[in-house]
Protein backbone atom coordinates (compact mmCIF):
# COMPACT_ATOMS: atom_id res chain seq x y z
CA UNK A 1 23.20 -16.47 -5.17
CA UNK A 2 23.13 -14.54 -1.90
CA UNK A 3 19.92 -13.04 -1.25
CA UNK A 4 19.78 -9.38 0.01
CA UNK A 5 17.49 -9.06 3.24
CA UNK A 6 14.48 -6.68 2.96
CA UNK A 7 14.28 -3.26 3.48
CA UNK A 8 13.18 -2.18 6.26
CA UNK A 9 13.72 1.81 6.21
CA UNK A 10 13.92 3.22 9.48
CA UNK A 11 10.59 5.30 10.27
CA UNK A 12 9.55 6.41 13.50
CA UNK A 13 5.98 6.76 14.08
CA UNK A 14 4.82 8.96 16.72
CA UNK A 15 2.71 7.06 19.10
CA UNK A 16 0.08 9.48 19.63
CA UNK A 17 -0.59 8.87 15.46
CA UNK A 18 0.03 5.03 15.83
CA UNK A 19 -2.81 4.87 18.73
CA UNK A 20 -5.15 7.14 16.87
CA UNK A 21 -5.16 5.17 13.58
CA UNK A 22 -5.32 2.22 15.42
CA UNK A 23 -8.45 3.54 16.78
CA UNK A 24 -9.80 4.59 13.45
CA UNK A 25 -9.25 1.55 11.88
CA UNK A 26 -11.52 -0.57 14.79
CA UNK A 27 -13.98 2.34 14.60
CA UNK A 28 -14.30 3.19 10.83
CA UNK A 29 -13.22 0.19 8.81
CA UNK A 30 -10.19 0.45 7.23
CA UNK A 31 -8.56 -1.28 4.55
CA UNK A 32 -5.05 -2.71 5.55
CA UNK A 33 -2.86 -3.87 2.45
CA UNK A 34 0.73 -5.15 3.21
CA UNK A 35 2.57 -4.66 -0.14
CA UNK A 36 6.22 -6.28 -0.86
CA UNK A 37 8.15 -5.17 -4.11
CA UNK A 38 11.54 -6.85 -4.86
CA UNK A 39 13.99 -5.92 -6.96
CA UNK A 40 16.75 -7.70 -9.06
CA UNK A 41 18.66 -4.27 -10.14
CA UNK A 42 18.13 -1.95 -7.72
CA UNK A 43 15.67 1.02 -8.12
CA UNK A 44 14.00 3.96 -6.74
CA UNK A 45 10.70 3.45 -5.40
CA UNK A 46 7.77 6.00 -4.05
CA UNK A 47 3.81 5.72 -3.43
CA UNK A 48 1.21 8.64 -4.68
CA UNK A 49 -1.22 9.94 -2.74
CA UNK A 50 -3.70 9.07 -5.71
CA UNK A 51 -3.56 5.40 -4.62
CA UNK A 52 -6.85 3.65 -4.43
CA UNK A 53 -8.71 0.65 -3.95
CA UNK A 54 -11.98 0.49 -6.40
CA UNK A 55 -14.93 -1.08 -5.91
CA UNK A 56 -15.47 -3.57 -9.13
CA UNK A 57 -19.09 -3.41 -8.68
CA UNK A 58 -19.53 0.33 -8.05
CA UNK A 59 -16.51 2.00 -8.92
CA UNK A 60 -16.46 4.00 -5.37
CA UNK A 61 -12.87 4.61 -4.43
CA UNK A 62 -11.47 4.57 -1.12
CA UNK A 63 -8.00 6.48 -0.91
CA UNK A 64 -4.92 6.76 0.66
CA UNK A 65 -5.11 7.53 4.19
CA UNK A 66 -1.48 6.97 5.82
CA UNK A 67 1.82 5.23 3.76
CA UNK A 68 3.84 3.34 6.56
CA UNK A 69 8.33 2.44 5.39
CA UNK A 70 7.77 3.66 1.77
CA UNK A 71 8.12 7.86 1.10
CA UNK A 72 5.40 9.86 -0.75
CA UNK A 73 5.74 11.22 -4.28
CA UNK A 74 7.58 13.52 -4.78
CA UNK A 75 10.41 11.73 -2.94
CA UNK A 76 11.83 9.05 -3.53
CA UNK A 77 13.65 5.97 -1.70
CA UNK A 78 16.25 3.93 -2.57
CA UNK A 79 15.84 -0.13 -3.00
CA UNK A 80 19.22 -1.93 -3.56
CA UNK A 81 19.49 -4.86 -5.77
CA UNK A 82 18.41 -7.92 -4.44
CA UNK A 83 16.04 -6.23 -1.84
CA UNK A 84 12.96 -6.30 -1.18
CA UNK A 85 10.61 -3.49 -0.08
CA UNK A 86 8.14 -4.37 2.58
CA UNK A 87 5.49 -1.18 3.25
CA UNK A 88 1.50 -0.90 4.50
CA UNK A 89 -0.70 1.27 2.98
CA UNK A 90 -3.96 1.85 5.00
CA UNK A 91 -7.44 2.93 2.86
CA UNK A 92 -10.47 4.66 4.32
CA UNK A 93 -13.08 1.42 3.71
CA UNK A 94 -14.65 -0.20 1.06
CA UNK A 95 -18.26 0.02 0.60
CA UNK A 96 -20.00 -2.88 2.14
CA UNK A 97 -21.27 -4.87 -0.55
CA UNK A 98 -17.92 -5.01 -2.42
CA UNK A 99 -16.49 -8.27 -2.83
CA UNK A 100 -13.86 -7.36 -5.64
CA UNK A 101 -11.34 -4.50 -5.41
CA UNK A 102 -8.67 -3.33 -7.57
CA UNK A 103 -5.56 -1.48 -6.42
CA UNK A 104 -4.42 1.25 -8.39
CA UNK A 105 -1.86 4.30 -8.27
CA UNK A 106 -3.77 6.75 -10.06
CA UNK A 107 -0.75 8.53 -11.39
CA UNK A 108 -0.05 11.14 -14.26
CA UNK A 109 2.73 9.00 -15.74
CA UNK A 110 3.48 5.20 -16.86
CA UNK A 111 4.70 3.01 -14.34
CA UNK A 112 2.03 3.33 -11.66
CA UNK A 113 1.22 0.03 -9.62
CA UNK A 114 -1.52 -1.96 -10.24
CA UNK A 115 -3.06 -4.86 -9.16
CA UNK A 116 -6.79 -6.02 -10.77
CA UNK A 117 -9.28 -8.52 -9.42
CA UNK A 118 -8.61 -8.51 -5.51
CA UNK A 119 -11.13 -10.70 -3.31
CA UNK A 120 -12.09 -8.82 -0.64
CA UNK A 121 -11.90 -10.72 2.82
CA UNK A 122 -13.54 -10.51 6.11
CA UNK A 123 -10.69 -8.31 7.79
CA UNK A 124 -9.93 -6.28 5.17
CA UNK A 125 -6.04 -6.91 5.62
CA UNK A 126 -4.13 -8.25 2.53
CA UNK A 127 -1.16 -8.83 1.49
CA UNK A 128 0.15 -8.10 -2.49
CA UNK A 129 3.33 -8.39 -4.51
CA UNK A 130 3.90 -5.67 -6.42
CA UNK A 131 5.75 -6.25 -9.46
């Protein structure tokens, strides 16, 4: 079977925002997750701006601060079949004492990704596959 290559859509980011959430992210502590979603079928794919990371231990929530190669609810982007997705979400921080995270999309509907029981590491940078 011949695999399709990733998806890469093509997003520009201005590099006055680039430099400026670079900064933020040294300065404020900012939670880095690399997602991946592959698809055998094809489908239409989008990330709400109710995403969050929870705190097991608290329950504090950090949202959604900036969606990089994947569009926003309400749009949505194609993903052909075969392909995979490859997209970084970046989170204001977690609370320092948390050591266990879930990642939810906090959405009004079924379907919304989810991923329960995260470790939290030193650099705050993961990487998930959402299924």
């Amino acid at each position: 079977m011949t695999q399709t290559p990733a998806v890469t859509p093509k997003v520009k980011l201005d590099k006055r925002l680039k430099d400026e959430l670079l900064s933020q992210i040294q300065e404020d502590g900012m939670v880095i997750v690399h997602c991946s979603h592959t698809t055998i079928f094809g489908t239409n794919i989008r990330i709400w701006n109710s995403t969050v990371l929870i705190d097991k231990e608290s329950g504090n929530r950090s949202r959604l601060l900036h969606a990089l190669n994947i569009t926003i609810a309400p749009n949505w982007m194609a993903v052909p079949p075969g392909a995979t997705l490859c997209f970084t979400l970046i989170f204001a921080s977690l609370p320092k004492s948390c050591e266990i995270f879930d990642f939810l999309e906090d959405i009004p509907e079924a379907g919304g990704f989810e991923i329960r029981g995260i470790k939290r590491n030193k650099i705050d940078v993961y990487k998930v596959t959402i299924v």
